[in-house]
Protein backbone atom coordinates (compact mmCIF):
# COMPACT_ATOMS: atom_id res chain seq x y z
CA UNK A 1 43.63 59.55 153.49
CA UNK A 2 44.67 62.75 152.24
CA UNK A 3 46.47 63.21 149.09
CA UNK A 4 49.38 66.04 149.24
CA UNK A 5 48.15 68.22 146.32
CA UNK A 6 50.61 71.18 144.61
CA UNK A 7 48.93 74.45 143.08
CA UNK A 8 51.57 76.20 140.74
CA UNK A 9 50.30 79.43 140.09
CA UNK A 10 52.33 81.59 137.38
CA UNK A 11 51.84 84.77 136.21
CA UNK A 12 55.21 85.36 133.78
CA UNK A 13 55.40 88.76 132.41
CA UNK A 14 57.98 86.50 130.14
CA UNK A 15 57.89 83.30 129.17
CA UNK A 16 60.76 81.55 127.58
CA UNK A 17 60.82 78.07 125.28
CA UNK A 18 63.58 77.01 123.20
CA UNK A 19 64.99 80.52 123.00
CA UNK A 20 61.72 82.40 122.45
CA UNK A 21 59.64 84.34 124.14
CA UNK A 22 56.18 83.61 124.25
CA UNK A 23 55.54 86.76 125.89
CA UNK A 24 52.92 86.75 128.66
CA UNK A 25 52.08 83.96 130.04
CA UNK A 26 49.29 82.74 132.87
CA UNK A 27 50.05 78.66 133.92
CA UNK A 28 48.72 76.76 136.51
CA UNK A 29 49.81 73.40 137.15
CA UNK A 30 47.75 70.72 139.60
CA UNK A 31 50.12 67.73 141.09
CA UNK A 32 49.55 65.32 143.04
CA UNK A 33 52.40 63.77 145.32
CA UNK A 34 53.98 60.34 144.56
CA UNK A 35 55.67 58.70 147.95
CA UNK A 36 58.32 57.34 146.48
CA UNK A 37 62.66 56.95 146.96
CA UNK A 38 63.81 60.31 146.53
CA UNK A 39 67.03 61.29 145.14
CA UNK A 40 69.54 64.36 144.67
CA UNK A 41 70.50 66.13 141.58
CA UNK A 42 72.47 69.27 142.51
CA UNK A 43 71.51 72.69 141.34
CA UNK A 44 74.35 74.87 140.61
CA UNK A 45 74.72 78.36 142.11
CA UNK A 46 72.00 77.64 144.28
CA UNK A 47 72.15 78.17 148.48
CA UNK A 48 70.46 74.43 148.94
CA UNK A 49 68.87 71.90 146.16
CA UNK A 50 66.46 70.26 147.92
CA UNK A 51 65.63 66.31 147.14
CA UNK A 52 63.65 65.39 143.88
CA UNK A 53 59.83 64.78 144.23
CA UNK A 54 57.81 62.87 142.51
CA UNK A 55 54.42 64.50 141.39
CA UNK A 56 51.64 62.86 139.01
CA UNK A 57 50.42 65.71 136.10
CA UNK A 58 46.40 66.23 137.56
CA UNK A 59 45.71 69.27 135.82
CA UNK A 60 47.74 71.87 132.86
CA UNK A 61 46.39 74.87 131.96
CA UNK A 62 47.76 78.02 130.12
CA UNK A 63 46.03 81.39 129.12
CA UNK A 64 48.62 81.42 125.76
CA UNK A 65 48.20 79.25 122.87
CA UNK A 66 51.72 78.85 122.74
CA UNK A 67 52.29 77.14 126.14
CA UNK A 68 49.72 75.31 125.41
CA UNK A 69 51.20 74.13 121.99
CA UNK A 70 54.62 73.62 123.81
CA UNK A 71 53.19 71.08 126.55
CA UNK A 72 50.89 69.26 123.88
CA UNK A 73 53.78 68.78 121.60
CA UNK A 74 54.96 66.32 124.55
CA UNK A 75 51.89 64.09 124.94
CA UNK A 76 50.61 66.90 127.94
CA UNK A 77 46.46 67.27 127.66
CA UNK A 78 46.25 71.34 128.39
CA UNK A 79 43.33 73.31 129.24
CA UNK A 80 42.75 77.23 128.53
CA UNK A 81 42.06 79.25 131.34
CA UNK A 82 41.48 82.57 131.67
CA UNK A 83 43.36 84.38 134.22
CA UNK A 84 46.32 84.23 137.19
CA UNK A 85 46.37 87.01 139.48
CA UNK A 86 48.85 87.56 142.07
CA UNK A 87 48.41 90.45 144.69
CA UNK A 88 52.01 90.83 146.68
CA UNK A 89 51.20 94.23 147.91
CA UNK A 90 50.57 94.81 151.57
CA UNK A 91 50.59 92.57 154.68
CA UNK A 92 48.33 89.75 153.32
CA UNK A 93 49.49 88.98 149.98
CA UNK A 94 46.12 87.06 147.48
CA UNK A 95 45.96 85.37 144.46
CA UNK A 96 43.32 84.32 142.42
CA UNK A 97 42.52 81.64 139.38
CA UNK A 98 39.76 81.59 137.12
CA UNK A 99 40.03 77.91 135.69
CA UNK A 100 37.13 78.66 133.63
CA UNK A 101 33.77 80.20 133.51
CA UNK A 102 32.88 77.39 135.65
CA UNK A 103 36.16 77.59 138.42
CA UNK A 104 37.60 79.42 140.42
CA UNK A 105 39.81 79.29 142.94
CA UNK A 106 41.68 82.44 145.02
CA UNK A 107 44.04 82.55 148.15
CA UNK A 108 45.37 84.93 150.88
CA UNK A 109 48.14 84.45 153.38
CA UNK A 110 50.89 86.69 155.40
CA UNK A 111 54.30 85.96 154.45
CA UNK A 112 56.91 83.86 156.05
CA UNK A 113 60.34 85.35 155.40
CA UNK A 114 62.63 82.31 154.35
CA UNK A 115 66.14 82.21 155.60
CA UNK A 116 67.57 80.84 152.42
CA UNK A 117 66.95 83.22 149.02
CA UNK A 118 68.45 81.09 145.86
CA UNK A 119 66.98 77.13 146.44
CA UNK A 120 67.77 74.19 143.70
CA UNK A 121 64.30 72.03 142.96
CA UNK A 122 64.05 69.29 141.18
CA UNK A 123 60.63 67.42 139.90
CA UNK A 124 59.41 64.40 137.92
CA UNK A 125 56.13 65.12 136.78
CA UNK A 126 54.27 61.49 135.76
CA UNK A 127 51.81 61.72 133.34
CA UNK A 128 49.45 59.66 130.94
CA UNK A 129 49.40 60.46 127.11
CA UNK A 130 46.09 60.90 125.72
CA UNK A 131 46.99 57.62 123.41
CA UNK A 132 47.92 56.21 126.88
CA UNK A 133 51.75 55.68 127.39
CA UNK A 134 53.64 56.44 130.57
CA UNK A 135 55.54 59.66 130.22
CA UNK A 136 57.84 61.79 132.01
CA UNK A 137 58.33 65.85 132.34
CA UNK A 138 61.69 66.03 134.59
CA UNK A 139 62.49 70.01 135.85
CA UNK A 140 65.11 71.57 137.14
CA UNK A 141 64.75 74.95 138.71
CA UNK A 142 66.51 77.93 140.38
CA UNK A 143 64.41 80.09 142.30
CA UNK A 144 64.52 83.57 144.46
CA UNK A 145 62.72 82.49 147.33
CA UNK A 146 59.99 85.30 148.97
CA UNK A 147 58.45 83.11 151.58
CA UNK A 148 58.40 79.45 152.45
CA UNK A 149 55.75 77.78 154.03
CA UNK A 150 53.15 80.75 155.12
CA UNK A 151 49.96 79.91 156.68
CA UNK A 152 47.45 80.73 154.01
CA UNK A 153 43.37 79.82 153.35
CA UNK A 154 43.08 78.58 149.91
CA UNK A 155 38.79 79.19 148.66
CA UNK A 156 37.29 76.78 145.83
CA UNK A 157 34.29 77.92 143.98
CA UNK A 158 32.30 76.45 141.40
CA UNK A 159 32.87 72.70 139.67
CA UNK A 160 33.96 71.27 136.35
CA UNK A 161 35.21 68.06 134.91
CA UNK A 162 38.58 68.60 134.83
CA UNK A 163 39.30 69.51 138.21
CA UNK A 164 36.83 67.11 140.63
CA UNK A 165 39.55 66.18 142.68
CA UNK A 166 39.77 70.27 143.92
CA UNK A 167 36.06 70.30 145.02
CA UNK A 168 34.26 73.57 146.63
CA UNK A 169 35.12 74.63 150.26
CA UNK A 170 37.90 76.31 152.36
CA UNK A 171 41.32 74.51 152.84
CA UNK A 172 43.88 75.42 155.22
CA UNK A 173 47.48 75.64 153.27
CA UNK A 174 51.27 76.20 153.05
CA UNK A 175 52.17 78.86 150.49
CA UNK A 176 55.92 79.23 149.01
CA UNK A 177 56.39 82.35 147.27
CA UNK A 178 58.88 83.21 144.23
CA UNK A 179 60.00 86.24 143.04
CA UNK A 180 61.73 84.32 139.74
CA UNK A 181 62.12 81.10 138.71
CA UNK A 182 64.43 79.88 135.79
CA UNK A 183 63.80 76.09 134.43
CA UNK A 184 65.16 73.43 132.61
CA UNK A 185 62.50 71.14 131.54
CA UNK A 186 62.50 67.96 130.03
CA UNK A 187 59.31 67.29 128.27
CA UNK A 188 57.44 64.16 127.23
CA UNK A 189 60.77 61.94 127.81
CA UNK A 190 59.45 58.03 127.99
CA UNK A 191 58.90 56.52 131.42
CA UNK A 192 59.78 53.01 131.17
C-alpha cells in the first residue's frame, strides 16, 4: 500500500498573519492523504475550485520563530529547519530542503504548462495536539498556477525522528508549481 504523501515547499519573501508581516519566511508542510467524502466550497474569483481534500498534519516546520509561534498557538507541534530553496530558472526547474543537519531532501523536474492560471483549493488538515485532542486547520487558497502535474525525481538524504515516514532513496513525483498563493486559514478549530 502506498500512502499519497504532499510536500509543501514555501519560500515567502512575505509572510502575512493577522495583518502582519512576518517578513521572510521558509515552511514546509508534510501531509498525508485521508480517502474520505469530498466536498465543494467555492473560491471566489478563481478559474476552477477544485474539491476539498482531506490531509493528516505529518510534519510542520518553519525557518521563522514567528510561524512557528503562529502554528503552536493552535495545538500544531513545529520543527525549525533551516532552509527552502527554489531554483525556477532554466529548463529544469530544482528545489531543495534542509530539514535539519540531519535531512535533506531536493527535487528537479521540467515544467508542465497548466491550462488554467487562477485555481480555488480547499484543505482540512487533521492533526493531534500534543495534549492529544483531535483538531482541525481548514484552508482556503487562491493560487497563480505555473505548472500542474510535471514529471519530477524527488532525492531523500539522511534520517531523523521526525520524518521516518520520508526515508532515503529516489521517488518518482508530480510537481504543481505556484507563482503566489493567498490563504485563509483556520487554525486549531476542534474536530469533533
Amino acid at each position: 500500500y502506498k500512502a499519497h504523501l504532499l510536500l509543501v515547499n514555501q519560500n515567502n519573501c512575505e509572510y502575512w498573519f493577522n495583518a502582519r508581516n512576518l517578513g521572510c519566511v521558509d515552511d514546509v508542510l508534510h501531509w498525508i492523504r485521508i480517502i474520505k467524502p469530498q466536498d465543494y466550497r467555492c473560491v471566489p474569483s478563481t478559474e476552477v475550485t477544485l474539491k476539498t481534500i482531506s490531509w493528516y498534519a505529518a510534519f510542520i516546520g518553519s525557518s521563522n520563530i514567528e510561524s512557528r509561534k503562529t502554528w503552536e498557538l493552535a495545538g500544531n507541534k513545529v520543527y525549525p529547519i533551516n532552509k527552502v530553496s527554489l531554483n525556477r530558472a532554466g529548463v529544469i526547474k530544482t528545489g531543495e530542503v534542509k530539514l535539519s543537519i540531519k535531512k535533506r531532501y531536493h527535487w528537479g523536474y521540467e515544467i508542465s504548462e497548466s491550462r488554467t492560471r487562477r485555481v480555488g483549493i480547499n484543505h482540512d488538515v487533521y492533526y493531534k495536539t500534543p495534549n492529544g485532542n483531535n483538531m482541525i486547520n481548514q484552508i482556503k487558497a487562491t493560487v497563480e498556477v505555473g505548472g500542474w502535474g510535471s514529471e519530477g525525481e524527488l532525492k531523500v538524504a539522511g534520517d531523523d525522528e521526525e520524518t521516518k515516514y520520508l526515508p532515503e532513496g529516489k521517488y518518482d513525483v508530480k510537481v504543481n508549481t505556484f507563482n503566489t498563493v493567498r490563504a485563509t486559514v483556520t487554525l486549531g478549530k476542534q474536530q469533533l
